[in-house]
Protein backbone atom coordinates (compact mmCIF):
# COMPACT_ATOMS: atom_id res chain seq x y z
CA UNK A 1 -14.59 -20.67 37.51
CA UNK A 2 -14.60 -20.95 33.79
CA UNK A 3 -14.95 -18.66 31.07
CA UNK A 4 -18.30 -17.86 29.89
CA UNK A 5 -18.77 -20.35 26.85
CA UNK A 6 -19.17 -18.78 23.66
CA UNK A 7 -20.41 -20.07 19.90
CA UNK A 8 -18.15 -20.77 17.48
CA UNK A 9 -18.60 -17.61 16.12
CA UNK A 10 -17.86 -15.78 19.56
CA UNK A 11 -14.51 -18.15 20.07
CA UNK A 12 -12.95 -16.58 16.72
CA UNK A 13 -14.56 -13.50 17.24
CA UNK A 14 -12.62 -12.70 20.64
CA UNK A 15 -9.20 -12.57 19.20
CA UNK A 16 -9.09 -9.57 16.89
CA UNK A 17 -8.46 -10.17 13.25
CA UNK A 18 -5.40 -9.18 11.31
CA UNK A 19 -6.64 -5.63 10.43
CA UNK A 20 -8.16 -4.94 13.42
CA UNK A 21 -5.32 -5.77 15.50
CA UNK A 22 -2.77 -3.80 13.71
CA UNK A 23 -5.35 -0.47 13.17
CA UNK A 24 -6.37 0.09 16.64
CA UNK A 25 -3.00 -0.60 17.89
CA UNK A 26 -1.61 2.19 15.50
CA UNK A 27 -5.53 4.56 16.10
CA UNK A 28 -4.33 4.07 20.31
CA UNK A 29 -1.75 6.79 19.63
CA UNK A 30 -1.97 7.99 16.29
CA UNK A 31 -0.95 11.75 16.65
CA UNK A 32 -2.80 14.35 14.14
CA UNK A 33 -0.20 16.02 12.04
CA UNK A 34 2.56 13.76 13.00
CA UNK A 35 2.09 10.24 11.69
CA UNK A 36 0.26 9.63 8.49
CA UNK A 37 -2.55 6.87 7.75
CA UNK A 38 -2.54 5.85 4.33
CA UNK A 39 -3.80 2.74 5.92
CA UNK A 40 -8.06 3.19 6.69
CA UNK A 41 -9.99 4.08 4.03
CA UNK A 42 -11.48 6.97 5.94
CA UNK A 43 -13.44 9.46 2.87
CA UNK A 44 -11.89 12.83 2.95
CA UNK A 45 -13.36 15.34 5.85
CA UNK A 46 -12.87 18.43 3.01
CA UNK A 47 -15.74 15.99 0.62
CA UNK A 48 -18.52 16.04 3.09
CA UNK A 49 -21.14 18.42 2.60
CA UNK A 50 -21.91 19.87 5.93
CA UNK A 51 -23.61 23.10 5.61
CA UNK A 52 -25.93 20.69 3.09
CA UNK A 53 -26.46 18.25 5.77
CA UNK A 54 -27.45 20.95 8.36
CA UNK A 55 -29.64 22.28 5.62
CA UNK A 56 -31.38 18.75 5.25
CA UNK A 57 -31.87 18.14 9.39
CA UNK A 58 -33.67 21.83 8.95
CA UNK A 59 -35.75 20.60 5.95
CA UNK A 60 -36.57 17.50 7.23
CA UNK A 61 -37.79 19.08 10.68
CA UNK A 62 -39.98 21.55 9.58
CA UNK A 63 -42.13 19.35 7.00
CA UNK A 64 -43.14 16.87 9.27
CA UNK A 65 -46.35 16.39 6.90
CA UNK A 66 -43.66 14.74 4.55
CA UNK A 67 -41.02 13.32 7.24
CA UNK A 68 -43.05 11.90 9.40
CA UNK A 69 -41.75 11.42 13.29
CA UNK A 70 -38.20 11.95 11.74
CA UNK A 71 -37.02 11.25 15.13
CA UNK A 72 -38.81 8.29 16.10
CA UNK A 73 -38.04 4.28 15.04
CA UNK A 74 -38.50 3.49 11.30
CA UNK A 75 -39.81 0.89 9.85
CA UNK A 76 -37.35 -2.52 8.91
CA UNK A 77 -37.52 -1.46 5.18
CA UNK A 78 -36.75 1.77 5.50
CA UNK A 79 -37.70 4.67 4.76
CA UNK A 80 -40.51 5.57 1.96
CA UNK A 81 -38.87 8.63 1.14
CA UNK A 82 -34.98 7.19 0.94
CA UNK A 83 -36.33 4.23 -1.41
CA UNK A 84 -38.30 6.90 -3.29
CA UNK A 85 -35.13 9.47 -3.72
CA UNK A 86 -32.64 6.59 -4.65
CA UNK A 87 -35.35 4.86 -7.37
CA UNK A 88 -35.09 8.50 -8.66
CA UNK A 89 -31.98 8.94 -8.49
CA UNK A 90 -30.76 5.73 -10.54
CA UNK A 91 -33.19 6.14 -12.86
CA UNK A 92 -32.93 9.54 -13.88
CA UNK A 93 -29.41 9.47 -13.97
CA UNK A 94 -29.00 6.22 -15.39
CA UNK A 95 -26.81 5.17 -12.98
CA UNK A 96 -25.00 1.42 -14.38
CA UNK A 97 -27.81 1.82 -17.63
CA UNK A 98 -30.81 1.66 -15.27
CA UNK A 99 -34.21 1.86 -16.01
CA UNK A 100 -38.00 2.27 -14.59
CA UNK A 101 -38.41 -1.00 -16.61
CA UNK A 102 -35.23 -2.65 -15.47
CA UNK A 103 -36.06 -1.67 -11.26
CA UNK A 104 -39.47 -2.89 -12.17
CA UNK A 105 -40.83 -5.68 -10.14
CA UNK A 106 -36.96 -5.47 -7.71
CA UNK A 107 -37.06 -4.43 -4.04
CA UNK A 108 -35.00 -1.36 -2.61
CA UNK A 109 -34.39 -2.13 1.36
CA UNK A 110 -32.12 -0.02 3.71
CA UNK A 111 -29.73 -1.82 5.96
CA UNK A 112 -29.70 -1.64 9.91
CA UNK A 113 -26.37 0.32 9.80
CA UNK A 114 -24.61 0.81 6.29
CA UNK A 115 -23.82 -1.11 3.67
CA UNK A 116 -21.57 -3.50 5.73
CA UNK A 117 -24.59 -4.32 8.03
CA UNK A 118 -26.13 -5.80 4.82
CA UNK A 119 -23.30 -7.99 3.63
CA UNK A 120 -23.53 -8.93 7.84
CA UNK A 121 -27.21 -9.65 7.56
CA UNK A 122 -26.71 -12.08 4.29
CA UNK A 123 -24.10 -14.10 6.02
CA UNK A 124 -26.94 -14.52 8.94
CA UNK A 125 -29.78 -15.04 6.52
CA UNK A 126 -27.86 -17.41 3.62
CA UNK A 127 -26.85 -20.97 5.05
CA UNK A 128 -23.17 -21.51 6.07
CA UNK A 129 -21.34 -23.02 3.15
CA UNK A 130 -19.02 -21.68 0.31
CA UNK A 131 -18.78 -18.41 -0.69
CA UNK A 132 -17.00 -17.64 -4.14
CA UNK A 133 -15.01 -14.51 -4.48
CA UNK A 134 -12.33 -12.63 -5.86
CA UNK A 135 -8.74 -12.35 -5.34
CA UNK A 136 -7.43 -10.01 -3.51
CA UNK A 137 -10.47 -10.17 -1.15
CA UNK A 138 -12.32 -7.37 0.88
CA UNK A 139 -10.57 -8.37 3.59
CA UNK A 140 -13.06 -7.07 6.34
CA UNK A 141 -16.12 -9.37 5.24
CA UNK A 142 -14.26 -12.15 3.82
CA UNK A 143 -12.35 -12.51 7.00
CA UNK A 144 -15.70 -12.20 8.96
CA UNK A 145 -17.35 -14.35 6.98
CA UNK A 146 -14.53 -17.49 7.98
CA UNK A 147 -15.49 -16.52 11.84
CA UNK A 148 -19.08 -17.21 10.94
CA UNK A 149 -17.91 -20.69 8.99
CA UNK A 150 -17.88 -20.11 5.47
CA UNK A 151 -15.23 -21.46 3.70
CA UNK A 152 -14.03 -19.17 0.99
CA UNK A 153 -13.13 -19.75 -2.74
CA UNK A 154 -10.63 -17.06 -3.93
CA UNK A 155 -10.44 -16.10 -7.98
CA UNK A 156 -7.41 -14.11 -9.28
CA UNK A 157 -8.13 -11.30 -11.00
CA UNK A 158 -6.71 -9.59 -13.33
CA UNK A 159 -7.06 -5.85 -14.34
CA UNK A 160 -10.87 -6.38 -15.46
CA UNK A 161 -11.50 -7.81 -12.69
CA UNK A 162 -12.14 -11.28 -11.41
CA UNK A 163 -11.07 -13.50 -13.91
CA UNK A 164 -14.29 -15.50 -14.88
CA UNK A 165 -12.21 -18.04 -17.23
CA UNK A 166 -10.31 -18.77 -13.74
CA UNK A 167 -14.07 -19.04 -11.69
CA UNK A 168 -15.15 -21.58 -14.36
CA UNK A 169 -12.09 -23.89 -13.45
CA UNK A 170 -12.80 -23.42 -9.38
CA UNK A 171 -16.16 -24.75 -9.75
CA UNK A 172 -15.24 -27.19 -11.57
CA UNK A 173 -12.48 -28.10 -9.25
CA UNK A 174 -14.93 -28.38 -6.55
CA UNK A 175 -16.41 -31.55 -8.27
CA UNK A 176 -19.09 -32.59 -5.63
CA UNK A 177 -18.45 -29.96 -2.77
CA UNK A 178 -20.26 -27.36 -5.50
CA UNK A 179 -23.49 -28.05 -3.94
CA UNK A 180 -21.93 -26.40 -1.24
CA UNK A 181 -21.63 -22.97 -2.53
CA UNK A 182 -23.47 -20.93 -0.46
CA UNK A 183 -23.60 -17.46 -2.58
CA UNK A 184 -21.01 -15.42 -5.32
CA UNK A 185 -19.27 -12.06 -3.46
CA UNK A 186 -17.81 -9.59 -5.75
CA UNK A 187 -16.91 -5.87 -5.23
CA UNK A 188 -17.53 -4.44 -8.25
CA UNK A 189 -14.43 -1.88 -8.25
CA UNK A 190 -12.79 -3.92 -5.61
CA UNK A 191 -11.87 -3.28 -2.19
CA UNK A 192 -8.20 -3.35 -2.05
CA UNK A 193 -7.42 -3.25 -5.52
CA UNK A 194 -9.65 -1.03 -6.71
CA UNK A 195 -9.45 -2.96 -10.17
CA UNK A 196 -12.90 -2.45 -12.27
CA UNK A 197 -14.96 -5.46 -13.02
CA UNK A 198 -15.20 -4.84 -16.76
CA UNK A 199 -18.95 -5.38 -17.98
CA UNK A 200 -17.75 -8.34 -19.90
CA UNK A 201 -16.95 -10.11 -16.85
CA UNK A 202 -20.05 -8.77 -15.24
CA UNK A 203 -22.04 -10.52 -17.67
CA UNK A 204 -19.80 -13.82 -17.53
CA UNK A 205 -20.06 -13.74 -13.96
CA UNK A 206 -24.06 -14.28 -14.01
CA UNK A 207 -23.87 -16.09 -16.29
CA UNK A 208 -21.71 -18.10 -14.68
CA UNK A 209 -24.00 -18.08 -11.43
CA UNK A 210 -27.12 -18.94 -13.27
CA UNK A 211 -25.34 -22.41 -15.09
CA UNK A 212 -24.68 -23.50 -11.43
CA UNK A 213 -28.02 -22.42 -10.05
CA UNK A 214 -29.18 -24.55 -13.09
CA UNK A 215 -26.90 -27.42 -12.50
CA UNK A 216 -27.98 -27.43 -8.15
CA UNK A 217 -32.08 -27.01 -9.05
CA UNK A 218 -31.70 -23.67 -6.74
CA UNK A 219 -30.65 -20.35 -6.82
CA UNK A 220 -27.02 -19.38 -5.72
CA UNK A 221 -27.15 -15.42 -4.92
CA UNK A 222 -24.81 -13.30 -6.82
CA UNK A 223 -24.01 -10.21 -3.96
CA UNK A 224 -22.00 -7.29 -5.76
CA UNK A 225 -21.03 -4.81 -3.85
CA UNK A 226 -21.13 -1.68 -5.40
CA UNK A 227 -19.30 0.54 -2.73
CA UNK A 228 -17.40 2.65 -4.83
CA UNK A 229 -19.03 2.41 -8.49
CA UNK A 230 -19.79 5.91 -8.07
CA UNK A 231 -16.45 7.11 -7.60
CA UNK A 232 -15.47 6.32 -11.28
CA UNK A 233 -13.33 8.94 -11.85
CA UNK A 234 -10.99 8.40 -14.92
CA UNK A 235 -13.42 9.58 -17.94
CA UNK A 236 -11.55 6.52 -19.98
CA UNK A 237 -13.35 4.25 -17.71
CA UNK A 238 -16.50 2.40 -19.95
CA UNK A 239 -20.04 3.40 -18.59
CA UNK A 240 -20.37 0.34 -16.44
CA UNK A 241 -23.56 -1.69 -16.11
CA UNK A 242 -25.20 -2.76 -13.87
CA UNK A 243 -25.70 -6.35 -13.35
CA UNK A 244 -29.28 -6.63 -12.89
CA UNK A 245 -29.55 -5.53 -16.72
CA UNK A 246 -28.59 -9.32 -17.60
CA UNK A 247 -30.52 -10.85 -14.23
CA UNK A 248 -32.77 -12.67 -16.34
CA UNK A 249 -33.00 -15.73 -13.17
CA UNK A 250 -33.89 -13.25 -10.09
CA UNK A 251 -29.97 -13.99 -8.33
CA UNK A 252 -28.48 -10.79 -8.53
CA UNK A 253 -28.59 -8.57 -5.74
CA UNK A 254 -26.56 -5.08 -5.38
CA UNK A 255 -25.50 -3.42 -2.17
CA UNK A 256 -24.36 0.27 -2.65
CA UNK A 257 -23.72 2.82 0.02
CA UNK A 258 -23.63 6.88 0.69
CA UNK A 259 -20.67 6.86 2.53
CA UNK A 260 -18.60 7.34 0.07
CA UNK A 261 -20.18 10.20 -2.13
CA UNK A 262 -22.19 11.77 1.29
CA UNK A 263 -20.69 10.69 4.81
CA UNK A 264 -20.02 7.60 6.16
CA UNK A 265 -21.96 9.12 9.38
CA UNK A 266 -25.05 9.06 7.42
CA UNK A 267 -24.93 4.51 7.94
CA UNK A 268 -26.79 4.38 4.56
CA UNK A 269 -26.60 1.13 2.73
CA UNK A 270 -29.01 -0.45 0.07
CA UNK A 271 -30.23 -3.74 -1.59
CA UNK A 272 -31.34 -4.05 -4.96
CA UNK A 273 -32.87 -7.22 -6.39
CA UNK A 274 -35.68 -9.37 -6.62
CA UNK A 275 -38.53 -9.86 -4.01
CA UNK A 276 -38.41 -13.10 -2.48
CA UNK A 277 -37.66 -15.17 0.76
CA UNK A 278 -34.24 -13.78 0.71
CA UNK A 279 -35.18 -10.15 0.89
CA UNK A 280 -38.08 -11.11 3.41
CA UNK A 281 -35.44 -12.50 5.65
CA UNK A 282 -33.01 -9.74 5.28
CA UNK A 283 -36.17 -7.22 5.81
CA UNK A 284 -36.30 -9.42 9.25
CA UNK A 285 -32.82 -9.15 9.70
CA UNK A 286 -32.50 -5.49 9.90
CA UNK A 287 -36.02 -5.67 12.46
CA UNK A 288 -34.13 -7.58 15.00
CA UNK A 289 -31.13 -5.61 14.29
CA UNK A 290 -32.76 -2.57 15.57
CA UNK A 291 -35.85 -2.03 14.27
CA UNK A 292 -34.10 0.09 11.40
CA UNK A 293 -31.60 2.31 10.69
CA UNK A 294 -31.82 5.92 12.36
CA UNK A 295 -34.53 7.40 10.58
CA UNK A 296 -33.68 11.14 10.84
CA UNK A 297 -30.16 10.49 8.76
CA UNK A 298 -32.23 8.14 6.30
CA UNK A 299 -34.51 11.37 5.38
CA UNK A 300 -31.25 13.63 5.61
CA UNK A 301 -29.92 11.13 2.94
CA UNK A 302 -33.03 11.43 1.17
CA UNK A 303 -33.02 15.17 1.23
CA UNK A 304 -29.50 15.43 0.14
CA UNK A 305 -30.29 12.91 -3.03
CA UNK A 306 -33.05 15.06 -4.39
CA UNK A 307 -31.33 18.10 -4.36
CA UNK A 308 -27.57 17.60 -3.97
CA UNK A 309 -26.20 14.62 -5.49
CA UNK A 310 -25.65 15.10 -9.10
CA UNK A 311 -22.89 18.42 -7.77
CA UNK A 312 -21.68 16.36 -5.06
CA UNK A 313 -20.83 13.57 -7.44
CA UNK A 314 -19.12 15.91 -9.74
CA UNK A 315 -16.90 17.62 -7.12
CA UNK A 316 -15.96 14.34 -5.30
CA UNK A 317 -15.08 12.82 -8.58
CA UNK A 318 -12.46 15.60 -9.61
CA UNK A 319 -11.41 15.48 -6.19
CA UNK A 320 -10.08 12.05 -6.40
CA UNK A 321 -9.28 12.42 -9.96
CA UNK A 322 -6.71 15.50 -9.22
CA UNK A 323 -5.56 13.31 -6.06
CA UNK A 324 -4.87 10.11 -8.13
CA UNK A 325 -3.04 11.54 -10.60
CA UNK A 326 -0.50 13.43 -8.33
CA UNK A 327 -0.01 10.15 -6.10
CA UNK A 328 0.63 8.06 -9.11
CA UNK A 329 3.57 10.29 -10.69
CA UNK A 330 4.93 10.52 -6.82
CA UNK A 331 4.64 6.48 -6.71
CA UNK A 332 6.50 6.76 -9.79
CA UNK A 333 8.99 9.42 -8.80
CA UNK A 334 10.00 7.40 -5.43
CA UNK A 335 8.98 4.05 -6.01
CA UNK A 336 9.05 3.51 -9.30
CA UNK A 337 12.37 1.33 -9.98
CA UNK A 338 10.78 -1.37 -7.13
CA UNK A 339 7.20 -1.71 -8.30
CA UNK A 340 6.29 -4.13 -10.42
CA UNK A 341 2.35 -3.62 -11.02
CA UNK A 342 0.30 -0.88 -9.79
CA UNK A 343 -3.56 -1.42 -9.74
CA UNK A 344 -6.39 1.24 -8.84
CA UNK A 345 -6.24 5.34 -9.41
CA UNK A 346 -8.91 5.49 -11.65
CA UNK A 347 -11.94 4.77 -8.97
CA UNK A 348 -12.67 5.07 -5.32
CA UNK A 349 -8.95 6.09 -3.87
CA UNK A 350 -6.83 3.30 -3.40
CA UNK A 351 -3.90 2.05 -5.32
CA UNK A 352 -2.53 -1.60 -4.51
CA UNK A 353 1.03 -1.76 -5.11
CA UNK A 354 3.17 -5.00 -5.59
CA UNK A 355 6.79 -4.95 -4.92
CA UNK A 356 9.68 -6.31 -6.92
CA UNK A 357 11.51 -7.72 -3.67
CA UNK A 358 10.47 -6.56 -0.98
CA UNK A 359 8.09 -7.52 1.59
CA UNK A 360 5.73 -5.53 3.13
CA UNK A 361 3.84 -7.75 5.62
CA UNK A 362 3.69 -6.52 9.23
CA UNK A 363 7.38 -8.72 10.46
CA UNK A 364 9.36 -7.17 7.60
CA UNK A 365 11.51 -4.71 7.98
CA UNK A 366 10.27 -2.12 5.71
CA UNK A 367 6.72 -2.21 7.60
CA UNK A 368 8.82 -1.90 10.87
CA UNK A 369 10.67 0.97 9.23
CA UNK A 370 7.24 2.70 8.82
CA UNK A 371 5.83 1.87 12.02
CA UNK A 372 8.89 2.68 13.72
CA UNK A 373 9.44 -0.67 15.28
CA UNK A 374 12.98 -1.49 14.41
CA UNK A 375 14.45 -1.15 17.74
CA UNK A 376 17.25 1.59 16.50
CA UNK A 377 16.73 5.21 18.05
CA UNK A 378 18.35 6.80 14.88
CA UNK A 379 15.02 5.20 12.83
CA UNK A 380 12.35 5.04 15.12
CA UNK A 381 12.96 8.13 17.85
CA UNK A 382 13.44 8.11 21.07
CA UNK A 383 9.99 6.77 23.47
CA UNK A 384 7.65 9.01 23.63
CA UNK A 385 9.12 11.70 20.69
CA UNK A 386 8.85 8.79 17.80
CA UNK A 387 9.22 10.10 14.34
CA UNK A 388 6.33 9.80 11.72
CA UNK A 389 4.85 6.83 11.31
CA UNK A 390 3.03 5.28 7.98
CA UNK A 391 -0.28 3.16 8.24
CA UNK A 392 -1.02 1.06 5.13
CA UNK A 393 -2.89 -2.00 4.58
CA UNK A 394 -0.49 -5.44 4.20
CA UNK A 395 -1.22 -7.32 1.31
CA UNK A 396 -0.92 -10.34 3.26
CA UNK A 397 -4.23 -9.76 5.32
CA UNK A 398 -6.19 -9.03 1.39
CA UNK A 399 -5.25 -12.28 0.07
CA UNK A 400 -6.51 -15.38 0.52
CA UNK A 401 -3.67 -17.49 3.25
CA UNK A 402 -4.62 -20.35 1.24
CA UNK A 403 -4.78 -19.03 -2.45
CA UNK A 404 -3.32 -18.40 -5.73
CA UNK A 405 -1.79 -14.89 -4.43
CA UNK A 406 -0.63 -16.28 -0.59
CA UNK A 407 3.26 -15.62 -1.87
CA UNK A 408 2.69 -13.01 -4.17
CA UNK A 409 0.56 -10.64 -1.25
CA UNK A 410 3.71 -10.78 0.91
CA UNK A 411 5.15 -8.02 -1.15
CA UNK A 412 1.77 -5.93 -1.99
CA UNK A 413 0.33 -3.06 0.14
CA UNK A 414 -2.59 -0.96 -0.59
CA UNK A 415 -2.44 2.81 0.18
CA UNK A 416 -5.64 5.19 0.66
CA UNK A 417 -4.76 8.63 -0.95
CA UNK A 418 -8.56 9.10 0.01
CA UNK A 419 -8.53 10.65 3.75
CA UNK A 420 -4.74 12.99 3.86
CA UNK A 421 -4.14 15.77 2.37
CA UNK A 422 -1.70 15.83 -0.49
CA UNK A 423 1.46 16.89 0.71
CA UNK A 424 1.19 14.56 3.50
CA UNK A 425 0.88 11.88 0.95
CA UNK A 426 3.58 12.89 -0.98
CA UNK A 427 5.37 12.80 2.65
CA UNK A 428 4.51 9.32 2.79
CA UNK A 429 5.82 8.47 0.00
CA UNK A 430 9.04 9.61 0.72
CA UNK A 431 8.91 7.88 3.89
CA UNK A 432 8.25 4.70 2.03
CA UNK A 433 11.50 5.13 -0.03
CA UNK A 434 13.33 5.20 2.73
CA UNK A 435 11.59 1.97 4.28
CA UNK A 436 12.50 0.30 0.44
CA UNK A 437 16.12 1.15 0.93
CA UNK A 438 16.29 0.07 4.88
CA UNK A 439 14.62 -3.40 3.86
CA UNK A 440 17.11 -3.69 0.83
CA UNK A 441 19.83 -3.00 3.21
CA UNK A 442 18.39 -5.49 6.05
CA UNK A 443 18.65 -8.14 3.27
């Protein structure tokens, strides 16, 4: 009997991508204390504010004349009080320059199931074409978005970002096929390189999307992912803007998330932009979804935005500040003679190393070193008492297989000092030394 026939989507979705292979194969038998993931971007268990969050479920119980059937389904937008608290939130803060006048007249939604389940709903909602993004790419939703048949158009960037002067020339490039761009993707401190995109590119990058919108008589979507804009934590960084500030044509729309500065349990994800068809559909998206996201952690989220967020901000920020600095003078204390560039550390918590020489991809030797793959009992340990093991993130699976950067990400990594502890980062580290000098020695 044959298999059960799936979509095209199903076909590439039922041989696991890249990433996913390579994570749950290390996750099977990953062993706490032992072997060391550097790899996942999981947020630090020490920057989650528990004893807040039990506070919140308690608050949020007992009122029910404000949180209404806290335990029930919510409604596709989501809910009243969320929108209300992060409307606050941005605008008394001033969170990228934002304003009652500027968030005038735009929509706030809440996704199914995090930010991701957004960026999953837009790729249902938007019609399958191009998508324009940077280079290295969030390799999670890029690489899900080419299951679902987008074709994707990667931009270099540089250490402002995605180089706009670079876009200009894709389009171009594209001659007639540009009436196949579908919608512009672009993580504003990007996801692996945690490069900032500068507000001068932010501003060339709309306008950018509003000459083609102009050019194809419709508008082309600019999607900026905001995931870790407020985990800016180098005070040298510019007070970044938000894009909607220069949205004068209704086509930018920003997706930010809790995870990072709450908990990642929480599945809180946002929209911002102008009302429309597109937000309509997306409202429908997240109804057959699931009817919304789980309503009690929306008005925990709420809760913990009124009256938590402004210290939570400021301890997770010099968190990751005191983290990043320590990991970059160990990157340069044990890897220093065999880097060659060295993006990230002043956002989120990811660096994105390239090498001089030598590769890092998952059939070289110094990721075999790491995994402790190499077949020799002196490196690896014998079955069943292997010696620590390192999980980073390939730069092969970040760049585009087809791009600019397809050579170039053989010999880049990115490493989360987000989620372990300090010293066993610095252990890493050392680990990775060794796994330069095996692969220099392997030739």
């Amino acid at each position: 009997m044959d298999e059960i026939p799936l979509s095209d989507y199903g076909t590439a979705s039922s041989v696991p991508s890249p990433v996913n292979r390579m994570m749950a194969a290390f996750a099977a038998d990953f062993r706490d204390g032992t072997d060391i993931n550097l790899g996942v971007g999981y947020v630090n268990e020490r920057t989650m504010p528990s004893a807040e969050t039990e506070q919140a479920l308690h608050e949020v119980l007992a009122r029910p004349e404000r949180y209404r059937r806290p335990l029930n389904y919510g409604g596709p937008t989501g809910s009243r009080n969320l929108i209300a608290a992060i409307r606050r939130w941005l605008i008394e803060n001033r969170v990228g320059g934002l304003t009652e006048e500027a968030l005038a007249g735009r929509r706030i939604i809440i996704g199914p199931n995090g930010a991701t389940s957004l960026l999953e709903s837009a790729a249902c909602v938007l019609p399958r074409g191009i998508v324009l993004t940077s280079d290295p790419m969030y390799y999670i939703y890029t690489n899900f978005l080419q299951r679902r048949g987008f074709d994707l158009v990667a931009v270099p960037e540089d250490d402002e970002g995605l180089r706009t002067d670079l876009l200009a020339d894709k389009i171009a490039a594209l001659g007639d096929r540009a009436t196949d761009v579908s919608f512009f993707y672009v993580v504003t401190i990007n996801n692996p390189s945690c490069a900032i995109l500068s507000n001068r590119r932010r501003h060339a990058l709309v306008r950018t999307a509003r000459r083609l919108s102009e050019r194809l008589g419709r508008r082309v979507p600019v999607i900026l992912d905001r995931a870790y804009e407020d985990l800016v934590h180098d005070p040298d960084v510019e007070p970044l803007d938000s894009a909607l500030l220069h949205d004068a044509g209704g086509i930018v729309y920003e997706v930010g998330t809790l995870s990072k500065v709450l908990a990642p349990a929480l599945r809180v994800g946002y929209l911002i932009g102008a009302d429309g068809p597109f937000v309509a559909a997306m409202i429908q998206r997240t109804s057959d979804a699931g009817f919304s996201a789980p309503l009690i952690t929306q008005e925990i989220a709420g809760w913990l935005l009124e009256n938590r967020i402004v210290e939570r901000l400021r301890t997770v920020q010099a968190g990751y500040r005191d983290k990043a600095r320590a990991v970059r003078g160990w990157l340069q204390e044990y890897l220093g003679d065999e880097i060659e560039h060295t993006s990230g550390g002043r956002a989120g918590f990811y660096f994105y190393l390239t090498f001089r020489t030598v590769e890092t991809h998952e059939a070289s030797p110094f990721c075999r070193y790491l995994a402790r793959t190499t077949g020799d009992e002196a490196i690896d340990g014998p079955a069943g008492a292997r010696k620590p093991r390192v999980a980073y993130i390939p730069g092969e699976h970040c760049v585009h297989p087809e791009g600019d950067l397809a050579a170039l990400g053989r010999r880049q990594l990115r490493l989360s000092y987000g989620f372990e502890e300090l010293d066993r980062i610095r252990h890493a580290l050392r680990l990775m030394a060794e796994a330069v000098a095996y692969a220099k020695r392997s030739g």
